[in-house]
Protein backbone atom coordinates (compact mmCIF):
# COMPACT_ATOMS: atom_id res chain seq x y z
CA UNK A 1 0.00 0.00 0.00
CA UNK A 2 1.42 3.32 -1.09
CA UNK A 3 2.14 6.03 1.72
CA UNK A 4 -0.34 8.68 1.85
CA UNK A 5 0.81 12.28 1.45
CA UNK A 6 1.77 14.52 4.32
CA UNK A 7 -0.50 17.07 3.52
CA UNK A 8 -3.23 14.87 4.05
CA UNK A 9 -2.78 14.22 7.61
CA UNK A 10 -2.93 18.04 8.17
CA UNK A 11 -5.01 19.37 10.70
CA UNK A 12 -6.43 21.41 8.31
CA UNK A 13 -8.05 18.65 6.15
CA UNK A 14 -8.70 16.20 10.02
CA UNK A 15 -12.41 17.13 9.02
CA UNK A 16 -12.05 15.65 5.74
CA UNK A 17 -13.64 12.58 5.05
CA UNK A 18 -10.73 9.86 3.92
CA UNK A 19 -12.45 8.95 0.91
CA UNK A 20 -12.51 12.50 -0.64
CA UNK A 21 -9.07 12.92 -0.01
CA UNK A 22 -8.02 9.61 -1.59
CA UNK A 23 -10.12 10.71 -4.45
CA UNK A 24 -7.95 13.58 -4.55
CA UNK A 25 -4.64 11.65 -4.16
CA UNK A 26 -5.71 9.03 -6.87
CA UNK A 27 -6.15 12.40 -9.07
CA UNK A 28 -2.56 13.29 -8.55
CA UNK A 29 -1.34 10.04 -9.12
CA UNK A 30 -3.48 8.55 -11.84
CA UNK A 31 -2.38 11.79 -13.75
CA UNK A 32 1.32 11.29 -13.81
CA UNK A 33 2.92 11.31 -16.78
CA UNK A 34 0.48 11.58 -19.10
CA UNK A 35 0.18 14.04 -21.97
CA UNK A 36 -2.11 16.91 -22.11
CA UNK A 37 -4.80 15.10 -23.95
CA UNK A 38 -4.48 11.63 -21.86
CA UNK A 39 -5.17 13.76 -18.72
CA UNK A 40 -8.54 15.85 -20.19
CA UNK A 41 -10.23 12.13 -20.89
CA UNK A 42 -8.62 10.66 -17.13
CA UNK A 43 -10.25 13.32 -15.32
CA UNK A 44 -13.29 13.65 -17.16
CA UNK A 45 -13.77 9.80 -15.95
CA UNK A 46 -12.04 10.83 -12.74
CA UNK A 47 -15.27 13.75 -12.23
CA UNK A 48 -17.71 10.96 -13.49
CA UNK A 49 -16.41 8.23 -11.04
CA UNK A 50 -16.79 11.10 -8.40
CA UNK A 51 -19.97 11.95 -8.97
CA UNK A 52 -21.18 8.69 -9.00
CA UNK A 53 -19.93 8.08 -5.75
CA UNK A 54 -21.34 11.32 -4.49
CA UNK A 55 -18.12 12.79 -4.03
CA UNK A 56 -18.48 16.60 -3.61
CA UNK A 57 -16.51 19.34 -1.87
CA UNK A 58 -17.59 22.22 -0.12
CA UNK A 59 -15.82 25.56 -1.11
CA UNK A 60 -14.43 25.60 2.71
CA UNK A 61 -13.14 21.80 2.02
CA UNK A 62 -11.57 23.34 -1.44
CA UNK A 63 -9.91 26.35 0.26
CA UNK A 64 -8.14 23.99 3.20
CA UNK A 65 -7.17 21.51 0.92
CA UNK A 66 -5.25 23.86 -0.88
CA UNK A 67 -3.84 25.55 1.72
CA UNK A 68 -2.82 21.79 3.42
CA UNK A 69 -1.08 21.33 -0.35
CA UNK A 70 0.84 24.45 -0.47
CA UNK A 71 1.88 23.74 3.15
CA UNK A 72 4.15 21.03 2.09
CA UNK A 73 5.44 22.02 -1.70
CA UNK A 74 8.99 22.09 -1.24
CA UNK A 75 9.00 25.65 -1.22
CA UNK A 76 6.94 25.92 1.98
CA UNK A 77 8.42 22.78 3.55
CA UNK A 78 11.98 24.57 2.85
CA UNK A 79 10.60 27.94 4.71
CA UNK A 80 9.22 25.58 7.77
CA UNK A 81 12.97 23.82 8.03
């Protein structure tokens, strides 16, 4: 089983439910290293999948997921060292 991200053990996302935020994960992972066209028609499934699964976020969710993210780029996670 892969490691989950950093960010996503945040207190900022604890609210979170798990499954939205491996949703999110599986979007960062399931994209890599595809071309510009293979990732339109992976996350137009991706948003299908989702919203067959009822998988929504609320703009609050949105905004502290984000802010979680930037939290650990390396730029921010140099700055916190």
């Amino acid at each position: 089983m892969e490691e989950r991200p950093e960010w996503m053990s945040d207190p900022l996302v604890k609210d979170i439910s798990l499954n939205k935020l491996e949703f999110l994960g599986s979007l960062v992972t399931g994209g890599k290293g595809k071309s510009q066209k293979e990732l339109m028609s992976f996350f137009m499934l991706r948003m299908k999948e989702a919203r067959q699964a009822d998988i929504s976020f609320s703009k609050d969710e949105v905004a502290r997921v984000i802010e979680a993210c930037l939290l650990y780029t390396s730029d921010a996670a140099d700055d916190k060292a």
